[in-house]
PDB file of N, CA and C in Angstrom:
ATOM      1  N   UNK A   1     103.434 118.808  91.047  1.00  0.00           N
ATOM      2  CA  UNK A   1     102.319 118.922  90.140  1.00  0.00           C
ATOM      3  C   UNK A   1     101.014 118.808  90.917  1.00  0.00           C
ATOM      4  N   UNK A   2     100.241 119.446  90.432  1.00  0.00           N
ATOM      5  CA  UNK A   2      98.360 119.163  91.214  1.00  0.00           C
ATOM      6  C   UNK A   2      98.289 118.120  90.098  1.00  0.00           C
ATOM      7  N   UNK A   3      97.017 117.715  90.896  1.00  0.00           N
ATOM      8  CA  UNK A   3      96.046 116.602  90.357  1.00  0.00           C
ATOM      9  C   UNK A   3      95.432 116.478  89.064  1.00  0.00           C
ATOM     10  N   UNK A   4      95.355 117.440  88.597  1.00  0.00           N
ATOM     11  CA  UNK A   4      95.633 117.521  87.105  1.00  0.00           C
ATOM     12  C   UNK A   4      96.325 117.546  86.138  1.00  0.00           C
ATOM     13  N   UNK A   5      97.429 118.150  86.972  1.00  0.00           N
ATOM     14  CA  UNK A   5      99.006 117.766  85.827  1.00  0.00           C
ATOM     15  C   UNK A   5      99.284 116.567  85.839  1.00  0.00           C
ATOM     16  N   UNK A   6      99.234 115.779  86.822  1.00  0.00           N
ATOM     17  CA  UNK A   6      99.765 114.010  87.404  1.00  0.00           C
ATOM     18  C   UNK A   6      98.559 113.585  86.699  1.00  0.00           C
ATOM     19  N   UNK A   7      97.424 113.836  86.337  1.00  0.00           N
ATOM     20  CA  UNK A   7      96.646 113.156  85.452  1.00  0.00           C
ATOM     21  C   UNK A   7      96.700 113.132  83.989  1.00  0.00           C
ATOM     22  N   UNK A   8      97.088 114.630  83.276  1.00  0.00           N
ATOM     23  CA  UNK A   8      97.616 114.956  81.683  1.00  0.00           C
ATOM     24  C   UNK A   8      98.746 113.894  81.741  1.00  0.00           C
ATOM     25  N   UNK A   9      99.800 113.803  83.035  1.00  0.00           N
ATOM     26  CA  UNK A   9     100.818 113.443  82.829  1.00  0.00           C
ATOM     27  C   UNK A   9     101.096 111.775  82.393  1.00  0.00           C
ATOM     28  N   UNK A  10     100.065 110.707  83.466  1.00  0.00           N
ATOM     29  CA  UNK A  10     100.301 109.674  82.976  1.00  0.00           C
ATOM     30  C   UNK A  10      99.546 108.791  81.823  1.00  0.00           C
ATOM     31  N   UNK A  11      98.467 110.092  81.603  1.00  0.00           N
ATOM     32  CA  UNK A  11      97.826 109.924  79.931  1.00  0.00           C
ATOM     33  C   UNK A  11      99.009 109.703  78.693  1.00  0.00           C
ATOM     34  N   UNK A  12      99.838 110.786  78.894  1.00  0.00           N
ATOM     35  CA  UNK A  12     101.341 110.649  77.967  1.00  0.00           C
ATOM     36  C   UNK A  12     101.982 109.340  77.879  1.00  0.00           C
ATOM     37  N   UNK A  13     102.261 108.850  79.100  1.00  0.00           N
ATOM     38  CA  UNK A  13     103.008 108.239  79.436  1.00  0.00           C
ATOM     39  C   UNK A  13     103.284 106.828  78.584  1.00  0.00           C
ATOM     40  N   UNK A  14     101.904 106.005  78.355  1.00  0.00           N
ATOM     41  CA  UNK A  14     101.770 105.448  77.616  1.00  0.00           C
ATOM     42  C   UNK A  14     102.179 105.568  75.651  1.00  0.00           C
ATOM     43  N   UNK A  15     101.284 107.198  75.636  1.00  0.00           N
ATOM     44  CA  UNK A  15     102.327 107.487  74.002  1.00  0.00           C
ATOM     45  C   UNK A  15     103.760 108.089  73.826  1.00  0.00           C
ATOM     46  N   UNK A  16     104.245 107.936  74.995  1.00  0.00           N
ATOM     47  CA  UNK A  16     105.846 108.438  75.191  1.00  0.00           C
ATOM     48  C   UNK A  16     106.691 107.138  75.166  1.00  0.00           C
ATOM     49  N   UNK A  17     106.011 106.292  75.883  1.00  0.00           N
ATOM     50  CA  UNK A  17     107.086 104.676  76.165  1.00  0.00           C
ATOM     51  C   UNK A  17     106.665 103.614  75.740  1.00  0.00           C
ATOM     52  N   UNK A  18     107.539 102.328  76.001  1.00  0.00           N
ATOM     53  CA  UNK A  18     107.112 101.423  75.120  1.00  0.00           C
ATOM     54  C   UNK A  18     106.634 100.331  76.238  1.00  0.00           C
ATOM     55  N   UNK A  19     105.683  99.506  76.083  1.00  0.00           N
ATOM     56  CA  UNK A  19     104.962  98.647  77.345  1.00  0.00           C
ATOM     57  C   UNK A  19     106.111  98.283  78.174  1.00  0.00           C
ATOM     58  N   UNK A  20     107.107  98.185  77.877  1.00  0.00           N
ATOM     59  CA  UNK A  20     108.020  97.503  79.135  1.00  0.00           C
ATOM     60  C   UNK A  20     108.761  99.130  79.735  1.00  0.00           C
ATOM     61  N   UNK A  21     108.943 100.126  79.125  1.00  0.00           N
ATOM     62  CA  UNK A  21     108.975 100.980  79.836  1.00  0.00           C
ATOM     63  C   UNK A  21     108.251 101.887  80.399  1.00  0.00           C
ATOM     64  N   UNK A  22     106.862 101.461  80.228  1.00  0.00           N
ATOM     65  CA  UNK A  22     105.980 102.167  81.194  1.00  0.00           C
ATOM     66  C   UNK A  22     106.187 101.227  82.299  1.00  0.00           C
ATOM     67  N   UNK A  23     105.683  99.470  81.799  1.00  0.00           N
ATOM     68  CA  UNK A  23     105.853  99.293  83.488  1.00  0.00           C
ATOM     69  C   UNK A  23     107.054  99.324  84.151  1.00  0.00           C
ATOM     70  N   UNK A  24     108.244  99.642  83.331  1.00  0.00           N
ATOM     71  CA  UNK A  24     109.318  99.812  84.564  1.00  0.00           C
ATOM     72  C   UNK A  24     109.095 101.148  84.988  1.00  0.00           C
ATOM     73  N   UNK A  25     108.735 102.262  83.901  1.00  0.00           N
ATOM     74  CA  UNK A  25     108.966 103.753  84.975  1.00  0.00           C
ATOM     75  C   UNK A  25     107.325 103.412  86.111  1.00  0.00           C
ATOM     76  N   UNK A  26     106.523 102.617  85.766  1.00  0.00           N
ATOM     77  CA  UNK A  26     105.226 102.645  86.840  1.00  0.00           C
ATOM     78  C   UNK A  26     105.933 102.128  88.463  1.00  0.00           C
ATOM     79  N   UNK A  27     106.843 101.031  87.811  1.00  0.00           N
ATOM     80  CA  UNK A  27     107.410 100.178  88.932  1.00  0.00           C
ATOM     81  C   UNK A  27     108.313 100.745  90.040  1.00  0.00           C
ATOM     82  N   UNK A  28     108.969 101.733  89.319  1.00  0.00           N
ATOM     83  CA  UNK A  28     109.847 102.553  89.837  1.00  0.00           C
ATOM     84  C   UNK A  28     108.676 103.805  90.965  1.00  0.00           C
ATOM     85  N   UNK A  29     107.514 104.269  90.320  1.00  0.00           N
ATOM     86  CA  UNK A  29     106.986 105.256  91.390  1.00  0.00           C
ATOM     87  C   UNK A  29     106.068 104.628  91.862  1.00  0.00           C
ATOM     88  N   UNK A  30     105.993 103.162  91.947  1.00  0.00           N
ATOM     89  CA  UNK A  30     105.493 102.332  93.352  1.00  0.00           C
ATOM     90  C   UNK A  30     106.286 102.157  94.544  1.00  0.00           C
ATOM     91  N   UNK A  31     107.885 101.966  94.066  1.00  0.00           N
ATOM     92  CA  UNK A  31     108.576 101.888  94.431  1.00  0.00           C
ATOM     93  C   UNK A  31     108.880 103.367  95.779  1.00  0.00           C
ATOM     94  N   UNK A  32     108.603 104.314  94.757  1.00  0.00           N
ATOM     95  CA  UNK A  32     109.050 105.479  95.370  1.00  0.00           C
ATOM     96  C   UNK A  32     107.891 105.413  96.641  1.00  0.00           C
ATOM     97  N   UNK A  33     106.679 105.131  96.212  1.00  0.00           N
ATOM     98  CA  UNK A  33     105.488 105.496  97.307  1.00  0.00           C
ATOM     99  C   UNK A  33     105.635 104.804  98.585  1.00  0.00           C
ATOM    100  N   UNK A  34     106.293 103.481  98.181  1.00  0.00           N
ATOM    101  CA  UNK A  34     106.770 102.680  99.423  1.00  0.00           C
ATOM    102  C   UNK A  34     107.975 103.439  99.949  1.00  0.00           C
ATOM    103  N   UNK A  35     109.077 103.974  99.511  1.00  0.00           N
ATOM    104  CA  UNK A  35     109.579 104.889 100.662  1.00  0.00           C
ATOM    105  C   UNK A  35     108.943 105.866 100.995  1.00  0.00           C
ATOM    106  N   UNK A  36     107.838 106.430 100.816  1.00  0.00           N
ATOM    107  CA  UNK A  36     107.064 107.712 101.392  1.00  0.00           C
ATOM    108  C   UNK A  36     106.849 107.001 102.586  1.00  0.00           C
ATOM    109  N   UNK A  37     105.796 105.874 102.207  1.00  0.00           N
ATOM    110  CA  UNK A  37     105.364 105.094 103.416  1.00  0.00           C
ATOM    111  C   UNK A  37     106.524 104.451 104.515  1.00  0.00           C
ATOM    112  N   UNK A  38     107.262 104.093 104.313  1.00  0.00           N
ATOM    113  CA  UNK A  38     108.913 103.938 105.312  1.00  0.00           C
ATOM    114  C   UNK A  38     109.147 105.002 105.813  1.00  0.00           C
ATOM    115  N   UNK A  39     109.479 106.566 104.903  1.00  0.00           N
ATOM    116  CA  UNK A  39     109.526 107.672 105.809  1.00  0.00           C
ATOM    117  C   UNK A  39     108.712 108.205 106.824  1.00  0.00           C
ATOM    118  N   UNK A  40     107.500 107.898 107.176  1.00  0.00           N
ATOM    119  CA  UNK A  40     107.089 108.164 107.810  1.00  0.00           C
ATOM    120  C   UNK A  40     105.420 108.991 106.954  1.00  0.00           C
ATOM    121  N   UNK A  41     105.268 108.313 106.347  1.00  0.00           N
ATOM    122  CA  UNK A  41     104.089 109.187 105.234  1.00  0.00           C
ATOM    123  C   UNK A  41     105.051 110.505 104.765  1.00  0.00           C
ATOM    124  N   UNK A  42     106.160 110.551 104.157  1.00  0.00           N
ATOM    125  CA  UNK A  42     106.505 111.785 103.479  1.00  0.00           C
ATOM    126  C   UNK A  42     106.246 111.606 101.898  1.00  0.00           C
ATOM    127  N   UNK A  43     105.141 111.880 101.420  1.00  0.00           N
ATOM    128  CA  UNK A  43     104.660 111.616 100.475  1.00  0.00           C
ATOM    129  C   UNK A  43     104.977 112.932  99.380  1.00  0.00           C
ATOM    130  N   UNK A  44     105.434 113.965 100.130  1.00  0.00           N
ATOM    131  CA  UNK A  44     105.665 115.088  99.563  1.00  0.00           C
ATOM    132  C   UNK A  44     107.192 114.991  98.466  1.00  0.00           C
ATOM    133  N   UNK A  45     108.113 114.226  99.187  1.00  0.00           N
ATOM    134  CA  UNK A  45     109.498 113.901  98.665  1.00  0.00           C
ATOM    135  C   UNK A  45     109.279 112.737  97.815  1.00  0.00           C
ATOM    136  N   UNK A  46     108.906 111.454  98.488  1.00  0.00           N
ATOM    137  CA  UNK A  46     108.803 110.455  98.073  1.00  0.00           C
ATOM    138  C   UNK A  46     107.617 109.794  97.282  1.00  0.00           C
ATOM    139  N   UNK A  47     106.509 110.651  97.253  1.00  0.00           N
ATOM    140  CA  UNK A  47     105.519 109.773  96.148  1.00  0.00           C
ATOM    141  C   UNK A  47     105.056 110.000  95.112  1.00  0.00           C
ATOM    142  N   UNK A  48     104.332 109.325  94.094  1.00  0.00           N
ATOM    143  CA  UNK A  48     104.843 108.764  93.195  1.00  0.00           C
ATOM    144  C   UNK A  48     104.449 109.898  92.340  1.00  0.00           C
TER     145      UNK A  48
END
C-alpha cells in the first residue's frame, strides 16, 4: 500500500475492532517492524 492507503487504512481500524483488538492487531505490526529491523532494515517484507 502507499501512504495513503496505510493511512485510510488505520482510520478503519478502530471502526472495524474492538479496543483490545486493535491493540493486539497494533501489537502484532510493532512486532512485525522489529523483525524488519533484525532483518537487516527489510522493511519491505516485514513492516508494519
Amino acid at each position: 500500500m502507499d501512504a495513503r492507503q496505510c493511512s485510510v487504512a488505520f482510520l478503519l481500524l478502530p471502526a472495524a475492532l474492538s479496543a483490545d483488538g486493535l491493540q493486539f492487531s497494533r501489537n502484532i505490526m510493532r512486532l512485525s517492524h522489529t523483525l524488519g529491523e533484525l532483518y537487516g532494515g527489510n522493511f519491505t517484507e516485514y513492516g508494519e
